[in-house]
N, C-alpha and C. Protein backbone atom coordinates (compact mmCIF):
# COMPACT_ATOMS: atom_id res chain seq x y z
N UNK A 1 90.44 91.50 100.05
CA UNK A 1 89.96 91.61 98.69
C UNK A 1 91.11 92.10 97.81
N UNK A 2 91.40 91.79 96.76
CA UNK A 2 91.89 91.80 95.94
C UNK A 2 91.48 93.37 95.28
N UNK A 3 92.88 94.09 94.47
CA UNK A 3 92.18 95.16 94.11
C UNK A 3 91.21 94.78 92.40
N UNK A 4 91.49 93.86 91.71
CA UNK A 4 91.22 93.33 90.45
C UNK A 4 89.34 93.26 90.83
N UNK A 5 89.05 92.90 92.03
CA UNK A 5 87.95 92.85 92.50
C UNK A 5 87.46 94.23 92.44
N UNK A 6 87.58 95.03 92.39
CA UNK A 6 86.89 96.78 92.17
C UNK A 6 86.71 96.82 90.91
N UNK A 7 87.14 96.14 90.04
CA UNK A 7 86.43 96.58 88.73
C UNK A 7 87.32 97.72 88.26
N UNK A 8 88.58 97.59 88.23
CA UNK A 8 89.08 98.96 87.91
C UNK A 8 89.78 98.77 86.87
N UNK A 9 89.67 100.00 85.74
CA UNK A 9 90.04 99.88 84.32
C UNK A 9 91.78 99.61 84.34
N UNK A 10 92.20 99.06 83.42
CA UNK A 10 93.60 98.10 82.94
C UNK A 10 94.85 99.53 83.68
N UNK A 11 94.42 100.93 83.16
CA UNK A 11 95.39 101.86 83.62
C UNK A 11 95.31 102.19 85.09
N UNK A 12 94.20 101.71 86.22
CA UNK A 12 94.39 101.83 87.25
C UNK A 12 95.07 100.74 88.14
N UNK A 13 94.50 99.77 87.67
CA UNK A 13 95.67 98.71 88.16
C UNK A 13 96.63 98.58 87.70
N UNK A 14 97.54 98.97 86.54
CA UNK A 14 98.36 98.92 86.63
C UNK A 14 99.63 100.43 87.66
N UNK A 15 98.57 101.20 87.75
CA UNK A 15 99.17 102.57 88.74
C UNK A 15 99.50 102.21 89.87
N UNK A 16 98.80 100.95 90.44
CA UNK A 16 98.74 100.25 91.77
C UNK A 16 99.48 99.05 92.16
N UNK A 17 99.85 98.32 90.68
CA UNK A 17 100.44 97.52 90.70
C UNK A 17 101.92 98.34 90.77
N UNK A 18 102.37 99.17 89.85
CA UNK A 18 103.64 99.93 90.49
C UNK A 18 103.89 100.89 91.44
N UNK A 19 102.87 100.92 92.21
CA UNK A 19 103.14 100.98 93.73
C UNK A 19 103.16 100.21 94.58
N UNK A 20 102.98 98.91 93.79
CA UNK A 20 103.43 97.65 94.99
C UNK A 20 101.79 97.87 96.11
N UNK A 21 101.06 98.03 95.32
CA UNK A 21 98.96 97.77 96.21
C UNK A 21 98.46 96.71 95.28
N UNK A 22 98.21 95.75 95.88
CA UNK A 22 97.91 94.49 95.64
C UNK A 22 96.53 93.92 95.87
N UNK A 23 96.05 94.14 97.21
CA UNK A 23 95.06 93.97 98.04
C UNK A 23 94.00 95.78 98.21
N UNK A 24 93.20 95.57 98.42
CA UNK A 24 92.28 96.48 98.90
C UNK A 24 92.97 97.10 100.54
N UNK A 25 93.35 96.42 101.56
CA UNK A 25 93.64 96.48 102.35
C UNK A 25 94.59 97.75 102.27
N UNK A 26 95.65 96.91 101.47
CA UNK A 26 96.93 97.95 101.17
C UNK A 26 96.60 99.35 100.89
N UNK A 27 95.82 99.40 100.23
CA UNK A 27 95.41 100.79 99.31
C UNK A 27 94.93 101.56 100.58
N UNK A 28 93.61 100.94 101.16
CA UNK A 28 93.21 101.60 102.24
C UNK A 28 94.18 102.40 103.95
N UNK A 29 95.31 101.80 103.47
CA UNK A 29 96.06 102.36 104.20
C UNK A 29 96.89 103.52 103.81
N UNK A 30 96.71 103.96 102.41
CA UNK A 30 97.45 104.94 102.40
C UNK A 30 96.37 106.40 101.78
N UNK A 31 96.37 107.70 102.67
CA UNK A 31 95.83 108.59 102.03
C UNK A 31 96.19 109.00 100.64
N UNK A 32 95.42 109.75 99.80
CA UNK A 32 95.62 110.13 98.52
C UNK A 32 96.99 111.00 98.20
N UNK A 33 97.27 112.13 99.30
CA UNK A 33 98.75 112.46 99.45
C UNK A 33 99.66 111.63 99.46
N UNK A 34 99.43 110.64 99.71
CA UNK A 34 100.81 109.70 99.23
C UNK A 34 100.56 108.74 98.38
N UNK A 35 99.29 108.45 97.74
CA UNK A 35 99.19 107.94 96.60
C UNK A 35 99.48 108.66 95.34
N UNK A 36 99.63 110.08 95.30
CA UNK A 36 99.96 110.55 94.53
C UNK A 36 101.45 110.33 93.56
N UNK A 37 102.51 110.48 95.23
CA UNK A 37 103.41 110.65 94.97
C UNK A 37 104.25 108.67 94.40
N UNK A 38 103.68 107.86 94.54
CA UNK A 38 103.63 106.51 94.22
C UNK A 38 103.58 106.51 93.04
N UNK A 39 102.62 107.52 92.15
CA UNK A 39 102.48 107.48 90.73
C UNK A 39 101.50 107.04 90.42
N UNK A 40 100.22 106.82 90.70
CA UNK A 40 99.29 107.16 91.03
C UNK A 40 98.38 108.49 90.75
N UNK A 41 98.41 108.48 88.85
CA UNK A 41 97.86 109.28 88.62
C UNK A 41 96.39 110.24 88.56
N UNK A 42 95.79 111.47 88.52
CA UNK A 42 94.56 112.12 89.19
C UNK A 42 93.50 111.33 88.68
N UNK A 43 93.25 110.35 87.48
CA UNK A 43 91.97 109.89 86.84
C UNK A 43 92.20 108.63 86.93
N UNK A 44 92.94 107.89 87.54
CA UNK A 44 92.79 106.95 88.45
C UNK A 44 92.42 106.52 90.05
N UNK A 45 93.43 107.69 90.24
CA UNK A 45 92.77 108.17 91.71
C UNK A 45 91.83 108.12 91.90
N UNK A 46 90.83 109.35 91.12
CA UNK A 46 89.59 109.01 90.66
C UNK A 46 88.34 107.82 90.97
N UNK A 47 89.14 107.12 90.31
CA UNK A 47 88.34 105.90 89.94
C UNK A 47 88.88 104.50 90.49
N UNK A 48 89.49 105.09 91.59
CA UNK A 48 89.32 103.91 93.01
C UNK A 48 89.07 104.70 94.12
N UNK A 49 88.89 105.86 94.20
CA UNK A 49 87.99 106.56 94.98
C UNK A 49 86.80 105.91 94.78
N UNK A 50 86.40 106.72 93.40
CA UNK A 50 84.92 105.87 93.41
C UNK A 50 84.76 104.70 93.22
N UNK A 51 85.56 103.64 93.16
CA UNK A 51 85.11 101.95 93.23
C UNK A 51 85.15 102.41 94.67
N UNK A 52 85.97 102.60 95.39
CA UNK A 52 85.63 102.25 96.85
C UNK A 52 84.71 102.38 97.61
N UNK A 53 84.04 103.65 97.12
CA UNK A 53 83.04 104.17 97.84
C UNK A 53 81.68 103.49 97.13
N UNK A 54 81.69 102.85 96.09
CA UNK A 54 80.88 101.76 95.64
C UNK A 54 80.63 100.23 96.54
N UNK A 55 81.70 100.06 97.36
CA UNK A 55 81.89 98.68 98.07
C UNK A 55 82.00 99.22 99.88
N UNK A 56 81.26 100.93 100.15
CA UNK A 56 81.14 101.42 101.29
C UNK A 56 82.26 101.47 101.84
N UNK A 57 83.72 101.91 101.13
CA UNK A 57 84.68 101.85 101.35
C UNK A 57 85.68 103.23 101.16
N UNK A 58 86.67 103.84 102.01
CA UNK A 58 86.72 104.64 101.52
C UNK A 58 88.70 105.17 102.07
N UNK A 59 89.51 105.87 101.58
CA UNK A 59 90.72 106.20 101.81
C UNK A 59 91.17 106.75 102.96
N UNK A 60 92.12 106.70 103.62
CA UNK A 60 92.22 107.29 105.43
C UNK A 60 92.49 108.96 104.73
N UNK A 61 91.36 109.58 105.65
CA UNK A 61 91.73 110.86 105.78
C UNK A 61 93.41 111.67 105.93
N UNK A 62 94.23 110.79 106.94
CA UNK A 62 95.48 111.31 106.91
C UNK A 62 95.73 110.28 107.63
N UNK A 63 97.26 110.34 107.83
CA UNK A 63 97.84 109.28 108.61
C UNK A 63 97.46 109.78 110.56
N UNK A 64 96.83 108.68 110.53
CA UNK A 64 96.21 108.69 112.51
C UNK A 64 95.21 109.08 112.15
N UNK A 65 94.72 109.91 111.20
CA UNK A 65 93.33 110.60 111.26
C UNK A 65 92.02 109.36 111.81
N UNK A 66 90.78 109.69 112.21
CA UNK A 66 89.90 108.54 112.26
C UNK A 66 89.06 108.39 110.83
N UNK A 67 88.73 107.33 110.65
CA UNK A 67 87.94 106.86 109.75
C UNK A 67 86.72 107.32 109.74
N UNK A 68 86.39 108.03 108.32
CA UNK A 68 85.26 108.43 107.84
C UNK A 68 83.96 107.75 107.53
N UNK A 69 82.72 107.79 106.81
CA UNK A 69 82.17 107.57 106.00
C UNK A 69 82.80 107.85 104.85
N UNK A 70 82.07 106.81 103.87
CA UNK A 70 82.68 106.67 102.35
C UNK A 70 82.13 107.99 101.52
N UNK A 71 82.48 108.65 100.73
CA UNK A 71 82.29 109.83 100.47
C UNK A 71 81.28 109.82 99.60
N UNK A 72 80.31 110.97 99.64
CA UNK A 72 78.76 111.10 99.04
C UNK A 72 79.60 110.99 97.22
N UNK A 73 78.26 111.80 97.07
CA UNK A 73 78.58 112.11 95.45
C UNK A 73 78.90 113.84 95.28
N UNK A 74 78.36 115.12 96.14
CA UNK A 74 79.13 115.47 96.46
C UNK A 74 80.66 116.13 96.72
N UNK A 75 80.60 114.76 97.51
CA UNK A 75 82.50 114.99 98.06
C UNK A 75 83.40 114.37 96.93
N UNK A 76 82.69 113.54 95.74
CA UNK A 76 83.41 112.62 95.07
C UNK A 76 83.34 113.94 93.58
N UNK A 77 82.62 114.89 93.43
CA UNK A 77 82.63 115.83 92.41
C UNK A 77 83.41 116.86 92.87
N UNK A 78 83.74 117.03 93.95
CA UNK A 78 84.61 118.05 94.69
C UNK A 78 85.67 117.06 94.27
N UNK A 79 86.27 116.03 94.42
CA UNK A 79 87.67 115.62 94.26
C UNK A 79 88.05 115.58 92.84
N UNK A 80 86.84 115.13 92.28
CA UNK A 80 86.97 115.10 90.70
C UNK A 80 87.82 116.57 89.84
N UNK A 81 86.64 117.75 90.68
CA UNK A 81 87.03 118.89 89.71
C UNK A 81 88.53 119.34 90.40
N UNK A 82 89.24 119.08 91.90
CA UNK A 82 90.09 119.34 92.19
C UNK A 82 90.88 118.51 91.25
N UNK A 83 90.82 117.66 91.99
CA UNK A 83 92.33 116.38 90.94
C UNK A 83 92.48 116.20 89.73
N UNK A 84 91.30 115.87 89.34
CA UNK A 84 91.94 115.48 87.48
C UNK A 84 91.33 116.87 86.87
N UNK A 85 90.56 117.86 87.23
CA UNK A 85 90.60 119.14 86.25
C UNK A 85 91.48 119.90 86.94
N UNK A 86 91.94 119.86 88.06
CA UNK A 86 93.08 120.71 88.13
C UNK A 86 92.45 122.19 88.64
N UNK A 87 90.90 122.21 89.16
CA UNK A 87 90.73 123.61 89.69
C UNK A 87 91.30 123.78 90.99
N UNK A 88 91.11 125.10 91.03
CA UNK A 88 91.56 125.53 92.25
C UNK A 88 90.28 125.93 93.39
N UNK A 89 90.60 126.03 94.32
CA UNK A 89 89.61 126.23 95.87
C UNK A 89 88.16 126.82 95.48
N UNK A 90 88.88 127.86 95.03
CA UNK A 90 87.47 129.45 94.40
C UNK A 90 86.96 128.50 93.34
N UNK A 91 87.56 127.77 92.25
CA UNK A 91 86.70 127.75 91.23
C UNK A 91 85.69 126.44 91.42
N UNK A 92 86.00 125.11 92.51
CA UNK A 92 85.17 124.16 92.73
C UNK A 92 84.17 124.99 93.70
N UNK A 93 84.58 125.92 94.65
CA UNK A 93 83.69 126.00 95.48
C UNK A 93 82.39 127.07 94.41
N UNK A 94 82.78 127.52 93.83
CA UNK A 94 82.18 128.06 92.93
C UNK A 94 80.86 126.82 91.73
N UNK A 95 81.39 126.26 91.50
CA UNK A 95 80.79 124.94 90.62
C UNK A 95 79.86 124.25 91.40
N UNK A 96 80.33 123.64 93.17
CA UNK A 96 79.86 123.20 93.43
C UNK A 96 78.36 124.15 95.05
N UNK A 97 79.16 125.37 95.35
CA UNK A 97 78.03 126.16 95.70
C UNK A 97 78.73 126.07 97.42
N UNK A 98 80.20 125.71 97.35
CA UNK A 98 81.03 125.63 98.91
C UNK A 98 81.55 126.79 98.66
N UNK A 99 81.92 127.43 99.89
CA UNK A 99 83.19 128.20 99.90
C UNK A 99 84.50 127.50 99.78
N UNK A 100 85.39 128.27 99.45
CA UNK A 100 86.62 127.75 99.51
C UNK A 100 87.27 127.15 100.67
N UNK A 101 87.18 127.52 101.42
CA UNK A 101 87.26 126.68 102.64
C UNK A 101 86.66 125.30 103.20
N UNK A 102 85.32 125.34 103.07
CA UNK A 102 84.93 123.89 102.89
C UNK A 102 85.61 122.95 102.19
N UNK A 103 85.64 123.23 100.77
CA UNK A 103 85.92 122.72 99.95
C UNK A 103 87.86 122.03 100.06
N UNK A 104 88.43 122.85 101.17
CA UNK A 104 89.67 122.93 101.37
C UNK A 104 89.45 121.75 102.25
N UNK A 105 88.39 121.67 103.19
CA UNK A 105 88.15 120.61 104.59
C UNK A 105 87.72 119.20 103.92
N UNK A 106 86.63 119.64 102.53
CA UNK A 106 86.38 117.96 102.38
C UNK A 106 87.53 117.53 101.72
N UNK A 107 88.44 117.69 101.05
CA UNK A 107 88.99 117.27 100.01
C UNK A 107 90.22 117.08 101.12
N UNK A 108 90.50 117.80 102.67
CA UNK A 108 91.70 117.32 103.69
C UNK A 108 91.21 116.08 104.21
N UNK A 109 89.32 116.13 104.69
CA UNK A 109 88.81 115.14 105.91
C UNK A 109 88.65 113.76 105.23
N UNK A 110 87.71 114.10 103.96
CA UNK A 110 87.47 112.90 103.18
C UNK A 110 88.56 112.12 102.06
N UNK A 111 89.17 112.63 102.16
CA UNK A 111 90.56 112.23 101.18
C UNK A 111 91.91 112.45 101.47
N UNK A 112 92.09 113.19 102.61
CA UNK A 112 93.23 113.35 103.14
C UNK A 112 94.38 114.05 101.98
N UNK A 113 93.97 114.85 101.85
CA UNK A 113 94.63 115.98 100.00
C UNK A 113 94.83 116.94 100.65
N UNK A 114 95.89 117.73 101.53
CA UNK A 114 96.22 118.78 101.55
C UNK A 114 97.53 119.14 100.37
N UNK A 115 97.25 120.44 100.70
CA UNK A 115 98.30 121.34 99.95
C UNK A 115 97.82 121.28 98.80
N UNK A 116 98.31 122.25 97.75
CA UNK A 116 98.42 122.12 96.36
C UNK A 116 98.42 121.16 95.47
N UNK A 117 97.38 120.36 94.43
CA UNK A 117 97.25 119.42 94.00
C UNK A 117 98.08 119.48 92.81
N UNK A 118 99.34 118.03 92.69
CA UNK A 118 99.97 118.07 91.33
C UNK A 118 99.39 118.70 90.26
N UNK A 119 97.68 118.39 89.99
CA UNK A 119 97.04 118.82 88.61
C UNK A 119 97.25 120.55 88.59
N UNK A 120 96.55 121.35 89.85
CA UNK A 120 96.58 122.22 89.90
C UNK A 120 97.92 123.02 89.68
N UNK A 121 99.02 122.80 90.60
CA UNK A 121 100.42 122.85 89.83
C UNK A 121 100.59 122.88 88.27
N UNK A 122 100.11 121.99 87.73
CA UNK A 122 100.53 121.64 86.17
C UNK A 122 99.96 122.70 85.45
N UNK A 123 98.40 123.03 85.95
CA UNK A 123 97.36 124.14 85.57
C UNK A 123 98.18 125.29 85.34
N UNK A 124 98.36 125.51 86.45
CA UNK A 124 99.37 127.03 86.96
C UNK A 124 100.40 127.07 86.26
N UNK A 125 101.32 126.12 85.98
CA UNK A 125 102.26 126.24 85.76
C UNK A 125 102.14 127.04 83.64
N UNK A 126 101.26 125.88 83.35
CA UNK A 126 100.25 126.05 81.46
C UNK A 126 100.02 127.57 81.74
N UNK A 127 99.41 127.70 82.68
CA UNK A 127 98.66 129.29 82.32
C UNK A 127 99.81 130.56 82.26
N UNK A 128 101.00 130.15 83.31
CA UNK A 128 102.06 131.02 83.58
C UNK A 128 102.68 130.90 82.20
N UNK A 129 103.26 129.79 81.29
CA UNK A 129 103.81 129.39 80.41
C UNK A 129 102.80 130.51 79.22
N UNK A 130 101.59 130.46 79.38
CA UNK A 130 101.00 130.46 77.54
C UNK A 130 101.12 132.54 78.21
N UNK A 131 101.10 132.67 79.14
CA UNK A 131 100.74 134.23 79.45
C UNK A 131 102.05 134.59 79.08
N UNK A 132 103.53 134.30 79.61
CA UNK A 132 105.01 134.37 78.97
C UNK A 132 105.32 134.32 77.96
N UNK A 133 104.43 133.20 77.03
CA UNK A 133 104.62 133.18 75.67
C UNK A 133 104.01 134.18 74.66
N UNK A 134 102.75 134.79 74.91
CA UNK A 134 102.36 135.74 74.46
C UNK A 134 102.58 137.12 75.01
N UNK A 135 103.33 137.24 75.70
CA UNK A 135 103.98 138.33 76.01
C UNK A 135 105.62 138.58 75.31
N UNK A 136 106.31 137.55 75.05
CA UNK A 136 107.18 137.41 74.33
C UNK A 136 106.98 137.58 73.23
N UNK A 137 105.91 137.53 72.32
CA UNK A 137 105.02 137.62 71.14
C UNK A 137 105.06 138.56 71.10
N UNK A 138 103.82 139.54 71.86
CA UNK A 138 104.17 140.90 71.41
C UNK A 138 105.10 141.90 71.64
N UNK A 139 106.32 141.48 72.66
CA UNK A 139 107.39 142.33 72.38
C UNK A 139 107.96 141.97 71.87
N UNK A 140 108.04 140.66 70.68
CA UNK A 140 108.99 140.33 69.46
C UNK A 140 107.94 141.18 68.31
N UNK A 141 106.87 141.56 68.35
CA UNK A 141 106.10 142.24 67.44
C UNK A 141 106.25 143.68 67.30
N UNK A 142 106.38 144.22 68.61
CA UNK A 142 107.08 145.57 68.74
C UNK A 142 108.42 145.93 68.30
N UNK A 143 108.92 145.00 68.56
CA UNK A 143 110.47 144.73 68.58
C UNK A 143 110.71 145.10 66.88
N UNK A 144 109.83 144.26 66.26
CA UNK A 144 110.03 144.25 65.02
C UNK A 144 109.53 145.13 64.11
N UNK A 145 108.22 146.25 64.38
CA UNK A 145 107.45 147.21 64.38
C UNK A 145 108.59 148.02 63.52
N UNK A 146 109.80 148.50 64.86
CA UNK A 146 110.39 149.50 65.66
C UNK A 146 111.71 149.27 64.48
N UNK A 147 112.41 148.06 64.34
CA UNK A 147 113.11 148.00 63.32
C UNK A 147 112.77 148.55 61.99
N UNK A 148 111.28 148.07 61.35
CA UNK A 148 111.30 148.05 60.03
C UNK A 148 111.47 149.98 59.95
């Protein structure tokens, strides 16, 4: 099958087309950890996750891992709030009523996503940035207090 056959919006095929995934086949051979790094961005990801699991189809857990079932709805809101919102362990397992640990297992078993998710990175990185910046704020406010 063709990936044009999933129904997938103009920005996901083209994420796939510059990773050189052509076929359904192709795709299915590679877990989401290395679709990432292909370029293969989180709200596309997304949304050939869920075409796939629309056509009872679904991404290899890891490389050798065995083949799953296609992921509920669920496991597909657990990937959602990980990948493209960028939460972290505590705050999906929190949303969705898992511990963090579960939530660490579906998003390794059913999607093959270990480690730290790019989004989450980017998260962390915004929150470290705006907390530096307003701390620079008010010791340029003190700073300036202290002069006048």
């Amino acid at each position: 099958m063709h990936v044009t056959e999933l129904r997938l919006s103009p920005a996901a095929l083209a994420c796939l087309r510059a990773a050189d995934i052509f076929f359904a086949d192709e795709l299915l051979e590679h877990p989401v950890d290395e679709l990432i790094p292909l370029g293969v961005g989180p709200n596309e990801l997304y949304e050939v996750v869920c075409r796939l699991a629309e056509h009872d189809l679904c991404l290899p857990p890891c490389r050798g891992g065995r083949k799953l079932r296609p992921p509920k709805e669920r496991d597909l809101e657990v990937f959602r709030l990980r990948v493209v919102e960028g939460l972290t362990l505590i705050e999906v397992g929190e949303r969705v009523g898992l511990s963090r640990a579960r939530v660490r297992q579906l998003t390794r078993l059913s999607f093959g996503l270990g480690g730290v998710v790019p989004t989450v990175k980017a998260r962390r990185w915004a929150v470290t940035e705006a907390r530096r910046r307003q701390q620079e704020g008010s010791s340029t406010l003190r700073f300036s207090r202290a002069s006048a």
